[in-house]
C-alpha atoms as a PDB file:
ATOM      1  CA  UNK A   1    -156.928 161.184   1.317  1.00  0.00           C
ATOM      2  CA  UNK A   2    -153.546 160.249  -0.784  1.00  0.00           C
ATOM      3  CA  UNK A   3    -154.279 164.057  -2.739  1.00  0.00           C
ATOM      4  CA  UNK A   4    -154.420 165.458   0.969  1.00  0.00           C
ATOM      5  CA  UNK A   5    -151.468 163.629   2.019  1.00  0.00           C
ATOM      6  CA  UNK A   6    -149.527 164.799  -0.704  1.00  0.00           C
ATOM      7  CA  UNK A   7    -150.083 167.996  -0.397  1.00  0.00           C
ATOM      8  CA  UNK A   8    -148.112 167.907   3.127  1.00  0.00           C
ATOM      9  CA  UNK A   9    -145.517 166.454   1.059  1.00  0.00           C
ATOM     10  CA  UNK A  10    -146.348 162.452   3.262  1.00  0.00           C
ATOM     11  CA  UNK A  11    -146.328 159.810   1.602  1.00  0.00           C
ATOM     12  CA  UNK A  12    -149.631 157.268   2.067  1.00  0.00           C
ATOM     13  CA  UNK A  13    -149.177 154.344   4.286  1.00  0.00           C
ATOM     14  CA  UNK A  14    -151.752 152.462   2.309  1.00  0.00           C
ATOM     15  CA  UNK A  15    -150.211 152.867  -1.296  1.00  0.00           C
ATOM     16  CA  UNK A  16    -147.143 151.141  -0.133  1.00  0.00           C
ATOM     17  CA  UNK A  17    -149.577 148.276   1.339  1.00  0.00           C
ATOM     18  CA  UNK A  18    -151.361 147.964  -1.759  1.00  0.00           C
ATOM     19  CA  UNK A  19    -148.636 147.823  -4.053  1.00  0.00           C
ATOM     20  CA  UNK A  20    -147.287 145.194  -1.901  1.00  0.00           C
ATOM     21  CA  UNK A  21    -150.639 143.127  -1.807  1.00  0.00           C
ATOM     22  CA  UNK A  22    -150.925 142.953  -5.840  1.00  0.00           C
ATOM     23  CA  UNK A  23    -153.927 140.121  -5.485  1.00  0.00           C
ATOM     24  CA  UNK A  24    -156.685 140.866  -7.296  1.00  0.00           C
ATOM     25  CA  UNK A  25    -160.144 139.314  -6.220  1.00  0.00           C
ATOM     26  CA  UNK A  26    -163.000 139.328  -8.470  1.00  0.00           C
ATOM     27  CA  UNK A  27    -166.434 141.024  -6.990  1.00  0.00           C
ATOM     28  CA  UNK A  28    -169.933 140.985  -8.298  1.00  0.00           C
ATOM     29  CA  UNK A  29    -171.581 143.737  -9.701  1.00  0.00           C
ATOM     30  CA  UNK A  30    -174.749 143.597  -7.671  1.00  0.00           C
ATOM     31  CA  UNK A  31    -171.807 143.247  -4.604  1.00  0.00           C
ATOM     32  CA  UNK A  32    -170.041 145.907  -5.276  1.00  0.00           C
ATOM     33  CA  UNK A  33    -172.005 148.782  -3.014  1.00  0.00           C
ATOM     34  CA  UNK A  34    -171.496 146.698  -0.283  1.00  0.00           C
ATOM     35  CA  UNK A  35    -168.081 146.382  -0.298  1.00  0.00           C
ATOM     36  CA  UNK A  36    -167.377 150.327  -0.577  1.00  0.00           C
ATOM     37  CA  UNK A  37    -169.894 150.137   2.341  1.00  0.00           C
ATOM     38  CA  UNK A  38    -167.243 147.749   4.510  1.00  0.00           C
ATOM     39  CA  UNK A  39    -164.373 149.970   3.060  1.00  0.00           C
ATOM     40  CA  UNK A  40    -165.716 152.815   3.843  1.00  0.00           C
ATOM     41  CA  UNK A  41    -166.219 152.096   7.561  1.00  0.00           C
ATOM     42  CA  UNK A  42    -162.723 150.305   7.872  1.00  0.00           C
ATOM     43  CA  UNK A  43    -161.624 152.312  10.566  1.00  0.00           C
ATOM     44  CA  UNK A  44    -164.840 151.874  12.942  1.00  0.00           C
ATOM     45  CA  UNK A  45    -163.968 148.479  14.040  1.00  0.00           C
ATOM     46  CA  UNK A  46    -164.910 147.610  17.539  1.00  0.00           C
ATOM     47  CA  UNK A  47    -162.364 146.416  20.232  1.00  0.00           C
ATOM     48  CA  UNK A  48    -162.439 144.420  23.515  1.00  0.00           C
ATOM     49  CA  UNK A  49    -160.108 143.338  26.242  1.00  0.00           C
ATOM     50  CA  UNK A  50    -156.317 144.673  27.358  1.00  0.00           C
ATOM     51  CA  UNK A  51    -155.229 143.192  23.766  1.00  0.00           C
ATOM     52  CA  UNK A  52    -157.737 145.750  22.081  1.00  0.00           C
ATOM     53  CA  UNK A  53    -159.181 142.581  20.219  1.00  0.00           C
ATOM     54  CA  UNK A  54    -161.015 143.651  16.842  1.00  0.00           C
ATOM     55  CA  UNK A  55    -164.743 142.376  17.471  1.00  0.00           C
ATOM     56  CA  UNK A  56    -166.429 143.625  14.691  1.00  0.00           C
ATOM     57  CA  UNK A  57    -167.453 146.415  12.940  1.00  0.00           C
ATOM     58  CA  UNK A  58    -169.751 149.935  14.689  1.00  0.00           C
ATOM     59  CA  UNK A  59    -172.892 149.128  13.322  1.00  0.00           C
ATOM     60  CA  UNK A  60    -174.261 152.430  14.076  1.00  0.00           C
ATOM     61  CA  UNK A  61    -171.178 154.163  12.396  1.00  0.00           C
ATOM     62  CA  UNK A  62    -172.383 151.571   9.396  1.00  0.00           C
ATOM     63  CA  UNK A  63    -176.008 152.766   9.349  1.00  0.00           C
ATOM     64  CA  UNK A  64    -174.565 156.519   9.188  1.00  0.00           C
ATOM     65  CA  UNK A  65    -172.243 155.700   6.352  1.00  0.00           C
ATOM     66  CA  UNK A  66    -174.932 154.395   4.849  1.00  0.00           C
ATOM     67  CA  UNK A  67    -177.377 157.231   5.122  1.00  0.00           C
ATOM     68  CA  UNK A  68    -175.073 159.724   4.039  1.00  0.00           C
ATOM     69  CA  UNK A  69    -174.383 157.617   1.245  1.00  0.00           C
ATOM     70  CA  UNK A  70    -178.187 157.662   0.430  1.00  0.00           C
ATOM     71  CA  UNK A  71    -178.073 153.876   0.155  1.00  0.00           C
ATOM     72  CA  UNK A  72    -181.134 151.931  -0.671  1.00  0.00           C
ATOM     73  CA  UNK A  73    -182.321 149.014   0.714  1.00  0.00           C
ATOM     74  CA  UNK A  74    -179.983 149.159   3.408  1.00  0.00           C
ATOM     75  CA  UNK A  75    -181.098 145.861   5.570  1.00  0.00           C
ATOM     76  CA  UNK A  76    -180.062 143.729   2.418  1.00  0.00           C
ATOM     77  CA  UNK A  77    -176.246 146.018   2.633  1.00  0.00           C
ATOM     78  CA  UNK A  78    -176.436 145.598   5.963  1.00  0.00           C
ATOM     79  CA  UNK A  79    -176.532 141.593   5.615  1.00  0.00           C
ATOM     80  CA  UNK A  80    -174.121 142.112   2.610  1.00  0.00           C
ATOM     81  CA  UNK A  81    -171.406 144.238   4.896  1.00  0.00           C
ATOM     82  CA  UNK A  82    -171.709 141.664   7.506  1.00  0.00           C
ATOM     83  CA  UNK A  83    -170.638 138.979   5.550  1.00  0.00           C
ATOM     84  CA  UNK A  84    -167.724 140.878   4.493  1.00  0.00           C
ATOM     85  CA  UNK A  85    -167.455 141.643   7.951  1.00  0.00           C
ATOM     86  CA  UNK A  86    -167.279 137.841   9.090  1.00  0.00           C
ATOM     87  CA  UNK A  87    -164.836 136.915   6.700  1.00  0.00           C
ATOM     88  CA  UNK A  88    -162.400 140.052   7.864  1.00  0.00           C
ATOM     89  CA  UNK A  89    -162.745 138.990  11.156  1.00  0.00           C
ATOM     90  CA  UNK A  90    -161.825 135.120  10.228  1.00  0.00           C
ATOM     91  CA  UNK A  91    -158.995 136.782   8.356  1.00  0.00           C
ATOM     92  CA  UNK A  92    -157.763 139.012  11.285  1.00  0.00           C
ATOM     93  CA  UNK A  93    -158.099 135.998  13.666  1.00  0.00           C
ATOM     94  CA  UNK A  94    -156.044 133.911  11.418  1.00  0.00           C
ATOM     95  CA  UNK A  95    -153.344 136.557  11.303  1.00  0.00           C
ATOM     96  CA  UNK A  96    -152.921 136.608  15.255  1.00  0.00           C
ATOM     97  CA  UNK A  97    -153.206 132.919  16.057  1.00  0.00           C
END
């Protein structure tokens, strides 16, 4: 997306907020498809109520990502992503309270 972006001559929104966020967090090897799983469906997160309320992610964009991905053993990902998943949403909840 950045390439793509750049090509229009804009800048992208999410280099600037992860040059700002220069944490790094150590993942495990045998969790690493799972994460690119959760990353790549960051932008299919459910909402709820007049405050648009992230609820979780759209597990049925999920099981599409994952097909096209040609995932195996996708109900162990699945359980993988949603962990992720909870720990977002504890995250995001933190951040508005």
């Amino acid at each position: 997306m950045a390439s793509d972006l750049a090509a229009f001559g804009i800048a992208d929104p999410a280099a600037h907020r992860l040059a700002s966020q220069s944490t790094d967090y150590p993942v495990l090897p045998e969790n690493w498809e799972a994460l690119n799983l959760f990353l790549e469906c960051t932008t299919q997160w459910r909402r709820a109520g007049l405050e648009a309320v992230i609820t979780g992610l759209d597990y049925g964009a999920l099981e599409t990502v994952m097909r096209m991905k040609g995932a195996k053993n996708r109900k162990r990902l699945f359980e993988q992503v949603r962990l992720i998943e909870g720990g977002a949403l504890q995250a995001l909840r933190e951040q508005r309270d």
